[in-house]
Protein backbone atom coordinates (compact mmCIF):
# COMPACT_ATOMS: atom_id res chain seq x y z
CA UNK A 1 -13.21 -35.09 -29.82
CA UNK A 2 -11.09 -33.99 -27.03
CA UNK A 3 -7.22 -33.57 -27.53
CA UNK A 4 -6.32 -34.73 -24.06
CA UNK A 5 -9.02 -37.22 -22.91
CA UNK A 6 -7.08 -38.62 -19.80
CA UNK A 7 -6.91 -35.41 -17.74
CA UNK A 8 -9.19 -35.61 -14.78
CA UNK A 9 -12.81 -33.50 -14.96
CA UNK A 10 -15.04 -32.40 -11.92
CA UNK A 11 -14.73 -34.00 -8.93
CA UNK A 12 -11.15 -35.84 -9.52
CA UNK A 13 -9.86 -32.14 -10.86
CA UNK A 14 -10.87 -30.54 -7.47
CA UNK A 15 -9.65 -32.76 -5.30
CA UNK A 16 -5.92 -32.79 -6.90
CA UNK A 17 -6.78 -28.85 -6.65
CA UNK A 18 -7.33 -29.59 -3.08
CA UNK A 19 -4.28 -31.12 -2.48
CA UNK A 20 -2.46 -28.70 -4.12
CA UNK A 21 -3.94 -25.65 -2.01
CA UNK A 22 -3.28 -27.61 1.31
CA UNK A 23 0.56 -28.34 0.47
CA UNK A 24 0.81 -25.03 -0.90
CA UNK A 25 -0.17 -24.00 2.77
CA UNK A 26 1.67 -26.32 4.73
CA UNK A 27 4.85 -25.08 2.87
CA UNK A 28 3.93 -21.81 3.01
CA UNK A 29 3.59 -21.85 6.72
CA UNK A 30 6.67 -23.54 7.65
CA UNK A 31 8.70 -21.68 4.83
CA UNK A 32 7.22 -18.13 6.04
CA UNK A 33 7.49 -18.43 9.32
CA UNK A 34 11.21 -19.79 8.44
CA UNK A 35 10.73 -23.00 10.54
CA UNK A 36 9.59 -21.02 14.14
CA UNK A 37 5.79 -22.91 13.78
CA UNK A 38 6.54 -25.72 11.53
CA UNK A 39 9.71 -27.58 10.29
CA UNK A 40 8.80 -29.51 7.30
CA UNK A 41 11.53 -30.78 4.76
CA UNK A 42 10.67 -30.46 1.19
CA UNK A 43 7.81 -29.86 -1.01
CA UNK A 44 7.45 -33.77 -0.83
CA UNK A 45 6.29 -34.40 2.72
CA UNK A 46 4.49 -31.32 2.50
CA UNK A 47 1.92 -33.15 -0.47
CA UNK A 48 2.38 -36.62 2.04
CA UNK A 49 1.14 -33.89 4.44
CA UNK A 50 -1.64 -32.64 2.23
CA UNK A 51 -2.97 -36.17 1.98
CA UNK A 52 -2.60 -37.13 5.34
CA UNK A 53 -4.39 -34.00 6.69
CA UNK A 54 -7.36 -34.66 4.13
CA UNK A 55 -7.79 -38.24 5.12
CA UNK A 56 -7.60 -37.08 8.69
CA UNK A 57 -9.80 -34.66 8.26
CA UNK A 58 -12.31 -36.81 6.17
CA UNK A 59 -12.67 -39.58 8.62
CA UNK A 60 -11.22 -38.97 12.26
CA UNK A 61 -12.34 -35.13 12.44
CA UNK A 62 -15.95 -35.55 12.78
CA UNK A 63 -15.80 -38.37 15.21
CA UNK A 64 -13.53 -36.72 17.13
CA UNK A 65 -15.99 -33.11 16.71
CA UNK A 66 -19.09 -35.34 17.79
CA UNK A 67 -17.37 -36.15 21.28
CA UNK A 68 -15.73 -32.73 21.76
CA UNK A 69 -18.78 -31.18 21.65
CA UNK A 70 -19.83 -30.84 25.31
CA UNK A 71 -16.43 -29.02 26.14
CA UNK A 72 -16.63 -27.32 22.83
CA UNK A 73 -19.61 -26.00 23.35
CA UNK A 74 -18.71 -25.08 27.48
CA UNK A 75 -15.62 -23.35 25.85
CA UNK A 76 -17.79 -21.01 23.33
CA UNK A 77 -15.86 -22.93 20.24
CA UNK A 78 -12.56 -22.11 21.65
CA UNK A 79 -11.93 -25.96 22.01
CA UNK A 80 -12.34 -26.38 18.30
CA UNK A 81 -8.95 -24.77 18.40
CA UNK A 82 -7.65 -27.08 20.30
CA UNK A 83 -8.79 -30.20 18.14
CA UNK A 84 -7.01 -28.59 15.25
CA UNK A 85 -3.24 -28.67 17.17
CA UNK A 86 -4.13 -32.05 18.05
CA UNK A 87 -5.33 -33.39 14.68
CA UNK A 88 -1.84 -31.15 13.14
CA UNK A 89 -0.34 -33.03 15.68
CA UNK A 90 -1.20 -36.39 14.44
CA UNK A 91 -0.43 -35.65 10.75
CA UNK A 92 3.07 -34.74 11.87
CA UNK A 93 3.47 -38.28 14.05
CA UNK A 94 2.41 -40.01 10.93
CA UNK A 95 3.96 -37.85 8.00
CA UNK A 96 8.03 -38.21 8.81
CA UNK A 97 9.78 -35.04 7.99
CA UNK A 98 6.44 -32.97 9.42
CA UNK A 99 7.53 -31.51 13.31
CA UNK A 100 5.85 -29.46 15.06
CA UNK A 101 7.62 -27.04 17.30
CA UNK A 102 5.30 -26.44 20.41
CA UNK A 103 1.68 -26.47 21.55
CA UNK A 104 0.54 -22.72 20.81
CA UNK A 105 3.02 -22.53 17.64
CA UNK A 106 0.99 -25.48 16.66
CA UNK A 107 -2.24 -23.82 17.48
CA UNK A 108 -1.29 -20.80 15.52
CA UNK A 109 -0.05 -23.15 12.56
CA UNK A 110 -3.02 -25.10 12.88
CA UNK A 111 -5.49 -21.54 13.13
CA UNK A 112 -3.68 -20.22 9.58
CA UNK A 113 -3.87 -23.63 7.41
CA UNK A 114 -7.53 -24.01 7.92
CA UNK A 115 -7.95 -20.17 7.55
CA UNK A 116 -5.97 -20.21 4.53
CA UNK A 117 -7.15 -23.20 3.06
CA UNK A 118 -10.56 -22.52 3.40
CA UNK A 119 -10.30 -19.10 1.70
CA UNK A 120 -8.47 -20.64 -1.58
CA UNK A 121 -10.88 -23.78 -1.55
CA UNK A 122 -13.40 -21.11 -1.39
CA UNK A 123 -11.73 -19.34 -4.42
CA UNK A 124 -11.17 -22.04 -6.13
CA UNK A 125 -14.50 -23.89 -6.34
CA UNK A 126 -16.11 -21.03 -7.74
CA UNK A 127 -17.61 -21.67 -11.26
């Protein structure tokens, strides 16, 4: 018998892990770089941010990677760059309290959170 049967196991316990890492990150980022590439304002929109970025990156990302990928592949995956400002961007313009300060400080953001956040996911899935 377990003492605390109600706490999430496998894939529920990595996704909340998930979550974690990615508003970890998003904090991290705009904390860090004391508001220069991000301005975010509390540890509140940055899990609303979490969430939004894994639902955006769950369902609009590949669509939008399948019809990118002429210029993407022109662009020797530079482009892919690109898509990841503009997907940042539209977390912000739905998640109120995310702003993003310009195009290439949103680039940059955009280059360290999925750098970042792949590394740790990496970390952390390992069994």
């Amino acid at each position: 018998m377990r003492f605390a049967p109600f706490l999430p196991r496998g894939d529920a316990l990595k996704l909340i892990v998930r979550l974690l890492i990615g508003m970890v990150v998003i904090f991290g980022v705009a904390y860090l770089s004391d508001g220069s590439l991000l301005q975010i304002d509390g540890w509140t929109v940055a899990f609303w941010a979490a969430v939004v970025m894994g639902v955006v990156n769950a369902v609009i990302r590949p669509v939008v990677k399948i019809l990118a990928l002429p210029i993407t592949i022109l662009t020797l995956g530079l482009f892919s760059l690109v898509l990841n400002a503009l997907l940042l961007y539209l977390v912000a313009w739905i998640v109120p309290g995310l702003e993003i300060v310009g195009f290439i400080q949103t680039v940059v953001a955009a280059l360290i959170i999925s750098v970042v956040t792949s590394v740790a996911n990496k970390i952390a899935d390992k069994d």
